[in-house]
PDB file of N, CA and C in Angstrom:
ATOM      1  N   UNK A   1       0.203 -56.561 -10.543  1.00  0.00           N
ATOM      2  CA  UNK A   1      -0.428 -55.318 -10.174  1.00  0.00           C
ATOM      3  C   UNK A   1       0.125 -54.917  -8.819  1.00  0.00           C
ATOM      4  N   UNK A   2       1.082 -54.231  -8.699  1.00  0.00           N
ATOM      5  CA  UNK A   2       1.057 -53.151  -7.707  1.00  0.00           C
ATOM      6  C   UNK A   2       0.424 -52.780  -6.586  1.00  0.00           C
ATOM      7  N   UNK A   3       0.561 -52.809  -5.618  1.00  0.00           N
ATOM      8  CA  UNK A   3       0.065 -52.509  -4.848  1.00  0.00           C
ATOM      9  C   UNK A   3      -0.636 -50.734  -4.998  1.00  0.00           C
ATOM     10  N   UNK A   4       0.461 -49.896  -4.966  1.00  0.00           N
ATOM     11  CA  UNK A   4       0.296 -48.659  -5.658  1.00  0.00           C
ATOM     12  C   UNK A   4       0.070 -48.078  -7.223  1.00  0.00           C
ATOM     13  N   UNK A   5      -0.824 -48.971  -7.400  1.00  0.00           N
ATOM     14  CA  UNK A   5      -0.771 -49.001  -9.114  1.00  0.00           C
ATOM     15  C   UNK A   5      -1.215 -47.870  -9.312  1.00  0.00           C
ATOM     16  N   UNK A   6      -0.715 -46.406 -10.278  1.00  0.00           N
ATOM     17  CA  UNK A   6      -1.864 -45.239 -10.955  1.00  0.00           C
ATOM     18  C   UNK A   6      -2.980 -45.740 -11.930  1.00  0.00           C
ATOM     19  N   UNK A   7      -3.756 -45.063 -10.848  1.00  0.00           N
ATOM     20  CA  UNK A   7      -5.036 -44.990 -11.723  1.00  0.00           C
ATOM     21  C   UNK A   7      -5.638 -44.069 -12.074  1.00  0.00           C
ATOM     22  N   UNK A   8      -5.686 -43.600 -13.878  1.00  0.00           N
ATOM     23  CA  UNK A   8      -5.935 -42.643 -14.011  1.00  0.00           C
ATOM     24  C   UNK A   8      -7.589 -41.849 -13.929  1.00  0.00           C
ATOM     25  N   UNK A   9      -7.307 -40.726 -13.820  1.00  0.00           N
ATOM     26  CA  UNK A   9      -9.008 -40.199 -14.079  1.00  0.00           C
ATOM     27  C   UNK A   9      -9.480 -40.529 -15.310  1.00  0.00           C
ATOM     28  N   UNK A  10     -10.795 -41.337 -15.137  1.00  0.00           N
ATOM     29  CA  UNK A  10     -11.468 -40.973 -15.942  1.00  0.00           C
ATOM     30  C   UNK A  10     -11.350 -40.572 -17.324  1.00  0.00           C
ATOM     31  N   UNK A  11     -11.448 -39.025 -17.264  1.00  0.00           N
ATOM     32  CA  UNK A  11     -10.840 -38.244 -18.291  1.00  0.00           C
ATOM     33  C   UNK A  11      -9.521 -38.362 -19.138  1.00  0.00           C
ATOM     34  N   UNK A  12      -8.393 -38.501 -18.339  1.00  0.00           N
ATOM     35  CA  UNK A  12      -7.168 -38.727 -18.560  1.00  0.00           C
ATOM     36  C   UNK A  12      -6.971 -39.993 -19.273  1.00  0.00           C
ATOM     37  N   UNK A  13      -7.712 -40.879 -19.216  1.00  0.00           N
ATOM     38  CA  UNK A  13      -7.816 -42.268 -19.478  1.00  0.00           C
ATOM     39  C   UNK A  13      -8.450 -42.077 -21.112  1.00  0.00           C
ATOM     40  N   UNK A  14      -9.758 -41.505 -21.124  1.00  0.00           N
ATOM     41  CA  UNK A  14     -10.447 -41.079 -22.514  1.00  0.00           C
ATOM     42  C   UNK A  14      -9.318 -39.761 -23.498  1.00  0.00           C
ATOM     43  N   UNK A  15      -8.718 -39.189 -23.127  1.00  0.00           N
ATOM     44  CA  UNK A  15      -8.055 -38.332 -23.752  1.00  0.00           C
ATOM     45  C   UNK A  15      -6.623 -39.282 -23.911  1.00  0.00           C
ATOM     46  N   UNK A  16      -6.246 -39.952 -23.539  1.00  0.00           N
ATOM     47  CA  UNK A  16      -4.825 -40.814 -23.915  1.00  0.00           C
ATOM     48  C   UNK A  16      -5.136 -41.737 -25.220  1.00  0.00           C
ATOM     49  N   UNK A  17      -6.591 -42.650 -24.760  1.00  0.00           N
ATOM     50  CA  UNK A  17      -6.998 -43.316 -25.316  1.00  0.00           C
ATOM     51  C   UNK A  17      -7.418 -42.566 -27.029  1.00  0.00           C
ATOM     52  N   UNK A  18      -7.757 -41.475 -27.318  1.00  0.00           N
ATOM     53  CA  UNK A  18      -7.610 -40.738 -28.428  1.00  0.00           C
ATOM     54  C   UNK A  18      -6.733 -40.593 -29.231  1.00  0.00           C
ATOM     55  N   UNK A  19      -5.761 -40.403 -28.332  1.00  0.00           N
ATOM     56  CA  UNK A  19      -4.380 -40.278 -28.734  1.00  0.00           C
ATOM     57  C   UNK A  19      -3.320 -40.930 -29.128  1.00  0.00           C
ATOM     58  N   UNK A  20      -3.377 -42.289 -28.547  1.00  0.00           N
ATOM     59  CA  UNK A  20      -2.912 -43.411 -28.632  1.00  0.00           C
ATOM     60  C   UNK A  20      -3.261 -44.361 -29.927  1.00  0.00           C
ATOM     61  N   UNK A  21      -1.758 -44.372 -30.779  1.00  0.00           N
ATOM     62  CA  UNK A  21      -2.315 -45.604 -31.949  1.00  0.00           C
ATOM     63  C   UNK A  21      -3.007 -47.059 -31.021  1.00  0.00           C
ATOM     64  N   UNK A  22      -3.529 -47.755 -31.785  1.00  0.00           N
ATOM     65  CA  UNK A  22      -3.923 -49.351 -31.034  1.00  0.00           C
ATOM     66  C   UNK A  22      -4.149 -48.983 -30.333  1.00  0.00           C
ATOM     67  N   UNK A  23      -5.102 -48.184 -29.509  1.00  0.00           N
ATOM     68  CA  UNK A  23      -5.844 -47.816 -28.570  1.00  0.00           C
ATOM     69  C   UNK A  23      -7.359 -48.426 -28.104  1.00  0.00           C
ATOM     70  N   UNK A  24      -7.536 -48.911 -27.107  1.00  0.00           N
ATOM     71  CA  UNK A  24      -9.444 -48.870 -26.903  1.00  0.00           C
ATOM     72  C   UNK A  24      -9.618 -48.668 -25.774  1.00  0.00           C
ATOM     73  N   UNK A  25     -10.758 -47.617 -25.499  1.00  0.00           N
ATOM     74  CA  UNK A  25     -11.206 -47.371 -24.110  1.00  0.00           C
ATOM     75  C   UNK A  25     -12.894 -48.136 -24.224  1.00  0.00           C
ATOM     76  N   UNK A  26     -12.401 -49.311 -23.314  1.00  0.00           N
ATOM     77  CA  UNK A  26     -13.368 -50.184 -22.567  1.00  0.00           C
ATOM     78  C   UNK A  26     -14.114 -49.907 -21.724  1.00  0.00           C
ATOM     79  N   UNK A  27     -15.196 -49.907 -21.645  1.00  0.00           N
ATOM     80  CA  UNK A  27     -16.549 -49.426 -20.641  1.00  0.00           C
ATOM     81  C   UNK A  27     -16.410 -51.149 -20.299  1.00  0.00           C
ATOM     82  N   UNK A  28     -16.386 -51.284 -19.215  1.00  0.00           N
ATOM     83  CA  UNK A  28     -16.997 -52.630 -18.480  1.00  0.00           C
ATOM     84  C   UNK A  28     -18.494 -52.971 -17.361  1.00  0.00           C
ATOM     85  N   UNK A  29     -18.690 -51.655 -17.772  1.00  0.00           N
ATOM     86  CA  UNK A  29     -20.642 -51.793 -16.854  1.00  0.00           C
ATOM     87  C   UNK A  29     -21.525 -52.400 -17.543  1.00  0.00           C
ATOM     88  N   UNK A  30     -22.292 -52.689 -17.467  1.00  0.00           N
ATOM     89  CA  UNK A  30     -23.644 -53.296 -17.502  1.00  0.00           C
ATOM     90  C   UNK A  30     -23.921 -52.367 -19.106  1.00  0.00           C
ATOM     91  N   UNK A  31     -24.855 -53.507 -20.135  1.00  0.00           N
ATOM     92  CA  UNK A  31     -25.866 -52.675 -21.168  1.00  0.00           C
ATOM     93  C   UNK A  31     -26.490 -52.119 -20.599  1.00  0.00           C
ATOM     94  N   UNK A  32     -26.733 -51.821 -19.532  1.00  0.00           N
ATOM     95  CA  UNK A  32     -28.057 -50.898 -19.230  1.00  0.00           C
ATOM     96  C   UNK A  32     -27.297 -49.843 -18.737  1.00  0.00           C
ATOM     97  N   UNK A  33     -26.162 -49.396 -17.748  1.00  0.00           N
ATOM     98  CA  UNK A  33     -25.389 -48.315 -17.178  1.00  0.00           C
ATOM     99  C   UNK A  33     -25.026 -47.766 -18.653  1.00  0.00           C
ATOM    100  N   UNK A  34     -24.548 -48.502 -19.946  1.00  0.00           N
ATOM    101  CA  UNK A  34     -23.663 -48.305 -21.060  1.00  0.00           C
ATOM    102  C   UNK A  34     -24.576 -47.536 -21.874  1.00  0.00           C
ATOM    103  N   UNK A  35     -26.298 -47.748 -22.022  1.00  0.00           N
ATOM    104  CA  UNK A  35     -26.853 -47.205 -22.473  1.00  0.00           C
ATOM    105  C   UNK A  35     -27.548 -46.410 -22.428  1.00  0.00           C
ATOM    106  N   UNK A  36     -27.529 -45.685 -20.921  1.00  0.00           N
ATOM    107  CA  UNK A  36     -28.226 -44.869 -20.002  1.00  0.00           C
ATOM    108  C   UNK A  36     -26.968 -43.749 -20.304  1.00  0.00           C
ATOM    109  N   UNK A  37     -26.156 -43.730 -20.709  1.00  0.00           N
ATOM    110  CA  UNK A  37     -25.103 -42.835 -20.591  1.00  0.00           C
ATOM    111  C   UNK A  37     -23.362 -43.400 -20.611  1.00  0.00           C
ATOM    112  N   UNK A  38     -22.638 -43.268 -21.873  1.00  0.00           N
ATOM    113  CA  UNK A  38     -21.176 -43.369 -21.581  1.00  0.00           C
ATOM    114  C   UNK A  38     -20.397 -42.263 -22.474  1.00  0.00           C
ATOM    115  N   UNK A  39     -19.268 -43.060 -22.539  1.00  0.00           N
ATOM    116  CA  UNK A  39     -18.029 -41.807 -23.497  1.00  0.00           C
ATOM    117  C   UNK A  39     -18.352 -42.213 -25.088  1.00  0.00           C
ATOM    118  N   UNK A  40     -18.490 -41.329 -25.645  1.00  0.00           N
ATOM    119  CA  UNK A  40     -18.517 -41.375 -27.454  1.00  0.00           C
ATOM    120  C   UNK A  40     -17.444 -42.384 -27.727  1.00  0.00           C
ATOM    121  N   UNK A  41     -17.225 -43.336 -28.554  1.00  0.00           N
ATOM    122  CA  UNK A  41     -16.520 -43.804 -28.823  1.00  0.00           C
ATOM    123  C   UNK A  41     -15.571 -44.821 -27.953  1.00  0.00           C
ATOM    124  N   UNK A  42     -16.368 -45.299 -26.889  1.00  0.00           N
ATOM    125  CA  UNK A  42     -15.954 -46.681 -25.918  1.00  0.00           C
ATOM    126  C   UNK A  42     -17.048 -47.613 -26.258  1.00  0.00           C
ATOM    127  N   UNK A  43     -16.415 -48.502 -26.283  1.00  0.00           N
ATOM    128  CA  UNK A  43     -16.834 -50.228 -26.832  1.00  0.00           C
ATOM    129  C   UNK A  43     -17.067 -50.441 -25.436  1.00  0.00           C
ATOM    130  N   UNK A  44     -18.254 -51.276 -25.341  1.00  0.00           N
ATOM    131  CA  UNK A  44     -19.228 -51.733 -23.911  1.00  0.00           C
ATOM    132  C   UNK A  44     -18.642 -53.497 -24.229  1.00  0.00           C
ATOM    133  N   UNK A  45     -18.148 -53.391 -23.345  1.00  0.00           N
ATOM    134  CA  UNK A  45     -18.120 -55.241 -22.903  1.00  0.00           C
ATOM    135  C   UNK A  45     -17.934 -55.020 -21.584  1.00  0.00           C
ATOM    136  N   UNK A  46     -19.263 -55.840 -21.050  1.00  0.00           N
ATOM    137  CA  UNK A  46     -19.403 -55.932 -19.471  1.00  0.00           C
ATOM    138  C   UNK A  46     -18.388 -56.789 -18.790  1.00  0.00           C
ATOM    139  N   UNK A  47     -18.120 -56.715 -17.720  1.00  0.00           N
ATOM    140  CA  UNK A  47     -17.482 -56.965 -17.235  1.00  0.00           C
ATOM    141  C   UNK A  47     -17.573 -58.891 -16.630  1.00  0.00           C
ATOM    142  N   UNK A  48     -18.651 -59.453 -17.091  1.00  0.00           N
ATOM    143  CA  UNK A  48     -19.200 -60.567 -16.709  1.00  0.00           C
ATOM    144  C   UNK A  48     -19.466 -61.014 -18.208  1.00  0.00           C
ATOM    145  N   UNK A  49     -18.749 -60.591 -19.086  1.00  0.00           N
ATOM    146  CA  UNK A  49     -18.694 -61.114 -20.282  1.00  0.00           C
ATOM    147  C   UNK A  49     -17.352 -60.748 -21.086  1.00  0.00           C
ATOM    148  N   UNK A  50     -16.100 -60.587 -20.285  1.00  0.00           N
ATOM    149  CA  UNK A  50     -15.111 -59.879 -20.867  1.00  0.00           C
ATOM    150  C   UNK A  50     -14.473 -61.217 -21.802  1.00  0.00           C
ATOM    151  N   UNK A  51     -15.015 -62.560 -21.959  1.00  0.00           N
ATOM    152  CA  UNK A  51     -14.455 -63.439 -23.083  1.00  0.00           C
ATOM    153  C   UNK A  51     -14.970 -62.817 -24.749  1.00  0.00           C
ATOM    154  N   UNK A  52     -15.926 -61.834 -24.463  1.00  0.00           N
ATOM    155  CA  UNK A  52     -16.258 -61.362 -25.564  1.00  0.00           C
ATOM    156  C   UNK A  52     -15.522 -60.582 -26.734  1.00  0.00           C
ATOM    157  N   UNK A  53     -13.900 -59.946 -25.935  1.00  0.00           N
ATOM    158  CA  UNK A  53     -13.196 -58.989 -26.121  1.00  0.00           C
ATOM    159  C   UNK A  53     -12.372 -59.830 -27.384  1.00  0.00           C
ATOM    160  N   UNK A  54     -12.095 -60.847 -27.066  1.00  0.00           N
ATOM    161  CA  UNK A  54     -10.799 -61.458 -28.059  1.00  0.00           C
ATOM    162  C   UNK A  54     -11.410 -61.533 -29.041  1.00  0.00           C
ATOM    163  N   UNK A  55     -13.332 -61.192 -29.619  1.00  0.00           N
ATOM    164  CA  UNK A  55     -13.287 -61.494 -31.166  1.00  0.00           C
ATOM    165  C   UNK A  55     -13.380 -60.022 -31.394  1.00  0.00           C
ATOM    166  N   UNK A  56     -13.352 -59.036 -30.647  1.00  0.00           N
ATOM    167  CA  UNK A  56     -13.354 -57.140 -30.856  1.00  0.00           C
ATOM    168  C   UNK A  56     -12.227 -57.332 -31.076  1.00  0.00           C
ATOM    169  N   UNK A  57     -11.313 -57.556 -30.437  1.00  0.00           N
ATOM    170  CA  UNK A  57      -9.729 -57.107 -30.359  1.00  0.00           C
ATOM    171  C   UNK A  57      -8.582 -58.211 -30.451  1.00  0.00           C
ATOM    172  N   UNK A  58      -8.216 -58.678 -31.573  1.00  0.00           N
ATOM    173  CA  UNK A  58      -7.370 -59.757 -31.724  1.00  0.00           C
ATOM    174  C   UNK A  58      -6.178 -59.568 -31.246  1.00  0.00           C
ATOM    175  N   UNK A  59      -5.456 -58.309 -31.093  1.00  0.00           N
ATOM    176  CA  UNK A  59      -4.263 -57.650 -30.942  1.00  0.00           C
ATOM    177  C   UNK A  59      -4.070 -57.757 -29.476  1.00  0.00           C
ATOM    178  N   UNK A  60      -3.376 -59.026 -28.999  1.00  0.00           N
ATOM    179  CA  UNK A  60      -3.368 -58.636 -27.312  1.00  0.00           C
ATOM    180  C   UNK A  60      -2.207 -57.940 -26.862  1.00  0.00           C
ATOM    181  N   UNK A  61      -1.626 -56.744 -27.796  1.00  0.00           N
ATOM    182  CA  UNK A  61      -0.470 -55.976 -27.489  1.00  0.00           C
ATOM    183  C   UNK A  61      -1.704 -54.604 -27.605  1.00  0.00           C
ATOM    184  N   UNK A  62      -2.884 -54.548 -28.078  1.00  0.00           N
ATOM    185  CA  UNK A  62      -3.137 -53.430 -28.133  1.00  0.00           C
ATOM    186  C   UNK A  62      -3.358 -53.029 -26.500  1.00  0.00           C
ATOM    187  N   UNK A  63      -3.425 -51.293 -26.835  1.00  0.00           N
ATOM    188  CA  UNK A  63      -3.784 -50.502 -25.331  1.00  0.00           C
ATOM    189  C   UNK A  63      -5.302 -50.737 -24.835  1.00  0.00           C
ATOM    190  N   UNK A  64      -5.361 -51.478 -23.743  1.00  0.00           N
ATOM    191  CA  UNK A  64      -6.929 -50.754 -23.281  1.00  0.00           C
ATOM    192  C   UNK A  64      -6.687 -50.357 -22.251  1.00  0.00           C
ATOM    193  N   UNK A  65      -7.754 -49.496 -21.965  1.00  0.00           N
ATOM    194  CA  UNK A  65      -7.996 -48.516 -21.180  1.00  0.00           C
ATOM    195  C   UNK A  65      -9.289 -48.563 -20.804  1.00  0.00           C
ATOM    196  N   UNK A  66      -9.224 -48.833 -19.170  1.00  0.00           N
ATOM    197  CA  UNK A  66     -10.605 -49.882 -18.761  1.00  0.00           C
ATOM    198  C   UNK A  66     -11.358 -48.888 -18.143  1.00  0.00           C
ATOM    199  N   UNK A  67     -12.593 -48.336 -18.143  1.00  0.00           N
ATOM    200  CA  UNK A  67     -13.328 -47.419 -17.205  1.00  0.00           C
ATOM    201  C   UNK A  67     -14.487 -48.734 -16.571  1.00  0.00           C
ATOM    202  N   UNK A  68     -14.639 -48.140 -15.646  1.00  0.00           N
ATOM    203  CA  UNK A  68     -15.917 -48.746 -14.748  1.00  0.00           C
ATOM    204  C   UNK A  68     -16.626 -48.097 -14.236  1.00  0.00           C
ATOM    205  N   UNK A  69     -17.026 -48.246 -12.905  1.00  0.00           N
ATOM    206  CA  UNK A  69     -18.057 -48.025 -11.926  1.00  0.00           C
ATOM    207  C   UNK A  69     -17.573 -48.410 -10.566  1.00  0.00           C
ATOM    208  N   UNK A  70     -18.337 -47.656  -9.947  1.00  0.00           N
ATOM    209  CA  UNK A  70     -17.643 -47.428  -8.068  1.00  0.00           C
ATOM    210  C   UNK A  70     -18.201 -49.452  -7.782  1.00  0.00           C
ATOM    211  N   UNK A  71     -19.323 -49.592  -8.605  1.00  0.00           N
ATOM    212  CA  UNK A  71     -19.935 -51.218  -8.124  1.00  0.00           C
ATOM    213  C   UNK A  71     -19.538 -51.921  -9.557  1.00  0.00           C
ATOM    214  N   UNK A  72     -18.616 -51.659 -10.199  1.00  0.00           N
ATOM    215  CA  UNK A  72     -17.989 -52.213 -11.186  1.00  0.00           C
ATOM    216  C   UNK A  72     -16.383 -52.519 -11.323  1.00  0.00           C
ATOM    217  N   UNK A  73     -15.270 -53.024 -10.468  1.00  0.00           N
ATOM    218  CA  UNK A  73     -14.326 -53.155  -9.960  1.00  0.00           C
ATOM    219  C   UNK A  73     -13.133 -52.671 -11.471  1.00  0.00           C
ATOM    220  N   UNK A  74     -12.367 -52.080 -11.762  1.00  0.00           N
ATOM    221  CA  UNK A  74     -11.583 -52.189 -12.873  1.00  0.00           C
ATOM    222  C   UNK A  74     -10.773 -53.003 -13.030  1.00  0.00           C
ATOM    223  N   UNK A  75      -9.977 -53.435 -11.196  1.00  0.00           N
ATOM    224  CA  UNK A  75      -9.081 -54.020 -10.987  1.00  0.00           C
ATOM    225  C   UNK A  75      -9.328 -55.936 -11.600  1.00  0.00           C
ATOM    226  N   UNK A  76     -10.389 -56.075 -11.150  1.00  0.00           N
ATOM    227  CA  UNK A  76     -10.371 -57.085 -11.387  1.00  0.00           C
ATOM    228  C   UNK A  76     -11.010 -57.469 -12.915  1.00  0.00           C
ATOM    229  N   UNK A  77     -11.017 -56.539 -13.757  1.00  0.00           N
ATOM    230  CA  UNK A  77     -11.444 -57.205 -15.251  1.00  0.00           C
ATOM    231  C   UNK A  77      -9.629 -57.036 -15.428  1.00  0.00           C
ATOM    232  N   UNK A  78      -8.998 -56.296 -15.571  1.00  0.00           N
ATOM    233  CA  UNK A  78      -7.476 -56.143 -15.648  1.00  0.00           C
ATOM    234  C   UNK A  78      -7.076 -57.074 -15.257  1.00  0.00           C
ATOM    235  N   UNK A  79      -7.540 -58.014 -13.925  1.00  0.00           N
ATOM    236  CA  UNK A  79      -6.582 -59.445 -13.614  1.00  0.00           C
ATOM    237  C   UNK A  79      -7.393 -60.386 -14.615  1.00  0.00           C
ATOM    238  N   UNK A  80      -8.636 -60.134 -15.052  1.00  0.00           N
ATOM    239  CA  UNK A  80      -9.126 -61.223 -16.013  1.00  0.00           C
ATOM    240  C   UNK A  80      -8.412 -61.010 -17.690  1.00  0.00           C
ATOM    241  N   UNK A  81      -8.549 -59.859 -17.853  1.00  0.00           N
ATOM    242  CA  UNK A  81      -7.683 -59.533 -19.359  1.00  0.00           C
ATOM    243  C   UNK A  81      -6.135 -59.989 -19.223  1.00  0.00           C
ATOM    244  N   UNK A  82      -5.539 -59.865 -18.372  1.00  0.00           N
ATOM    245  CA  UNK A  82      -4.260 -60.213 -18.387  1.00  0.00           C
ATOM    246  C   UNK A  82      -4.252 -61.967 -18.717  1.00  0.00           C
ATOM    247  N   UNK A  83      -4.918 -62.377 -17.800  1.00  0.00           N
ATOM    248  CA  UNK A  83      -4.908 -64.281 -18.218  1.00  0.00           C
ATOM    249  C   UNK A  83      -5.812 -64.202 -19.258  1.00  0.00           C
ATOM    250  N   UNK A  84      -6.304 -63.921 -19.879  1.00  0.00           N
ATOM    251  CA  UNK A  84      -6.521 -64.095 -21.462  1.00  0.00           C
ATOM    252  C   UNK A  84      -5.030 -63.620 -22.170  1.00  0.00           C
ATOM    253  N   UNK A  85      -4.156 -62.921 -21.973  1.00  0.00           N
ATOM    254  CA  UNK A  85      -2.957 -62.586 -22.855  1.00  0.00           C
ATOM    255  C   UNK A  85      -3.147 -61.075 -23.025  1.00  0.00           C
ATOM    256  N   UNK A  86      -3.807 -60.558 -22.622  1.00  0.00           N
ATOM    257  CA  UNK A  86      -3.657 -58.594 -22.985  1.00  0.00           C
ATOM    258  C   UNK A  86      -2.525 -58.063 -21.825  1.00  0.00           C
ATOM    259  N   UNK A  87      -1.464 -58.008 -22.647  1.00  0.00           N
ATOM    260  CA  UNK A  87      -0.526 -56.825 -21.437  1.00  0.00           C
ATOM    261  C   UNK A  87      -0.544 -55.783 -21.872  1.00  0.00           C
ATOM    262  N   UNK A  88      -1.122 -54.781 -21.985  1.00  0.00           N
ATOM    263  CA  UNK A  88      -1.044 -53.225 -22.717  1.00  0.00           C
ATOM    264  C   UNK A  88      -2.056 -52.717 -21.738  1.00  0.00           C
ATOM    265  N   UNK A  89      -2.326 -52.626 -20.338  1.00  0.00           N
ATOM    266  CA  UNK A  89      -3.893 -52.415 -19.950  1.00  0.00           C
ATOM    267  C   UNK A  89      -3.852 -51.239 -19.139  1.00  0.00           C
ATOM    268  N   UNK A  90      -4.725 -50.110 -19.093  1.00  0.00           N
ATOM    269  CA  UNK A  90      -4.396 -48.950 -18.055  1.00  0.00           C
ATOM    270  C   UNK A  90      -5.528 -48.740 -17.445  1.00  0.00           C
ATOM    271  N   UNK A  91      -5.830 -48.807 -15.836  1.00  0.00           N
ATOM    272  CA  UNK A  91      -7.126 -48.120 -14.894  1.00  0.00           C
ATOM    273  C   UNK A  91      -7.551 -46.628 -15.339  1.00  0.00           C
ATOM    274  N   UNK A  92      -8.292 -46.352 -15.610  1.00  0.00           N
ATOM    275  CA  UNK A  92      -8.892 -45.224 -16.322  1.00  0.00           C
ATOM    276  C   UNK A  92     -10.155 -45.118 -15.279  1.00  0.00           C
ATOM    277  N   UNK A  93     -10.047 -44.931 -14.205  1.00  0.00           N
ATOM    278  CA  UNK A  93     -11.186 -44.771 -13.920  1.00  0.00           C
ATOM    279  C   UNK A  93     -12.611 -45.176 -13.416  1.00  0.00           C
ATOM    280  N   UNK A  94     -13.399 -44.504 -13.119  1.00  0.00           N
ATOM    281  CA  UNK A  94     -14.875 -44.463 -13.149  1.00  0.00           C
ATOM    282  C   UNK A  94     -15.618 -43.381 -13.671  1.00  0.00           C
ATOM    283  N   UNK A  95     -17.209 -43.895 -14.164  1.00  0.00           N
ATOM    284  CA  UNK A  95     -18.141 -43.113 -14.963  1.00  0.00           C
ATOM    285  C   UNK A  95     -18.295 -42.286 -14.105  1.00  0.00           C
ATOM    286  N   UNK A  96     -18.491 -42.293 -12.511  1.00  0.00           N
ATOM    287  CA  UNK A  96     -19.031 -41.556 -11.229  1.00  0.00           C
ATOM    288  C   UNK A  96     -18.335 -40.349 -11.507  1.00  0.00           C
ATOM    289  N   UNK A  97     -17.116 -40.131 -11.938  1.00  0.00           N
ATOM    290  CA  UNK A  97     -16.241 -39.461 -11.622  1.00  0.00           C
ATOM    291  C   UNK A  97     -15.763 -38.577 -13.343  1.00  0.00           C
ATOM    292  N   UNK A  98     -16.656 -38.989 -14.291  1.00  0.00           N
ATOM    293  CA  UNK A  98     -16.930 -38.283 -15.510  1.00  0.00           C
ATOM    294  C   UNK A  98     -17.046 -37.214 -15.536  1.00  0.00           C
ATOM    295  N   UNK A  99     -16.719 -36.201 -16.227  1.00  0.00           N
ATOM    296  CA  UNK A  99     -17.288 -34.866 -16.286  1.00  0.00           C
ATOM    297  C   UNK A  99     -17.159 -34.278 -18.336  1.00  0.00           C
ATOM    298  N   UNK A 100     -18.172 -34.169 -18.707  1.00  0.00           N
ATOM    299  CA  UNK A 100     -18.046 -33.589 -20.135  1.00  0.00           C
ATOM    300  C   UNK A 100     -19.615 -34.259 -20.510  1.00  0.00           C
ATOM    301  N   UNK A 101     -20.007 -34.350 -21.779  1.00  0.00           N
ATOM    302  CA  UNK A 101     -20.960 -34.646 -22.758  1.00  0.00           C
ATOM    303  C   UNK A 101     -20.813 -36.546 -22.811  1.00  0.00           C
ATOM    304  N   UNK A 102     -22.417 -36.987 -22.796  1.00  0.00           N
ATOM    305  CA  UNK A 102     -22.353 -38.241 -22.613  1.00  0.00           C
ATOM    306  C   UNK A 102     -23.249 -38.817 -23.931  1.00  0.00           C
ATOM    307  N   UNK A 103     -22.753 -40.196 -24.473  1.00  0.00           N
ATOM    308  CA  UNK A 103     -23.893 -40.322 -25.633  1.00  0.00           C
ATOM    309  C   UNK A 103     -24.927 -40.908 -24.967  1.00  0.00           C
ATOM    310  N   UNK A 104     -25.824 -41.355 -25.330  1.00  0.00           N
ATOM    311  CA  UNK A 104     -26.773 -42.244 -25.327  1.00  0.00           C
ATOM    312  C   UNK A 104     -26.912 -43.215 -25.998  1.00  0.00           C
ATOM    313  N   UNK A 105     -27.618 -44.555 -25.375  1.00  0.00           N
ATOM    314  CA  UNK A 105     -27.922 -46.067 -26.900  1.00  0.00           C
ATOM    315  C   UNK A 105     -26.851 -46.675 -26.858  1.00  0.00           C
ATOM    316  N   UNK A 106     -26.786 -47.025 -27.993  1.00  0.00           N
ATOM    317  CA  UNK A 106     -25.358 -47.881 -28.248  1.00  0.00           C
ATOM    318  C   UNK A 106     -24.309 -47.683 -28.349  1.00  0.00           C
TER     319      UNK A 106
END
């Protein structure tokens, strides 16, 4: 990781992630931040449980695309996904910094 690594908005991060075959945009906050409000179609694995990911996502060539929180670091689930074997990984962000329609629940 770079010192100057891009990190994308937010947004930019959820609209690639659409777009992108083998794609997943990862919410890494808390069940409770995840269910109070996130993006349609992001898979919640907290960030203090990211061993959870390898039975979601067997493919450690697929893309993720990590969003967080200003008290939810991105950088460092990205140094934890990488030593599990995921190299495909892009900073996408924070929720703080969201702007559009949010679901609710699960």
């Amino acid at each position: 990781m770079g010192l100057f690594e891009k990190v994308l908005t937010v947004n930019e991060g959820i609209n690639q992630s659409r777009t992108e075959p083998n794609a997943y945009l990862i919410d890494i906050r808390s069940k409770e931040f995840f269910q109070a409000g996130h993006v349609k179609g992001a898979i919640n694995i907290p960030i203090d449980r990211l061993d959870l990911i390898e039975h979601r996502i067997k493919d450690k060539s697929s893309h993720l695309f990590l969003i967080g929180s200003y008290s939810c670091r991105i950088q460092k689930a990205k140094k934890a996904l990488k030593k599990m074997g995921y190299t495909n990984i892009t900073l996408s962000g924070n929720m703080e910094e969201h702007y559009g329609l949010l679901a609710k629940g699960k």
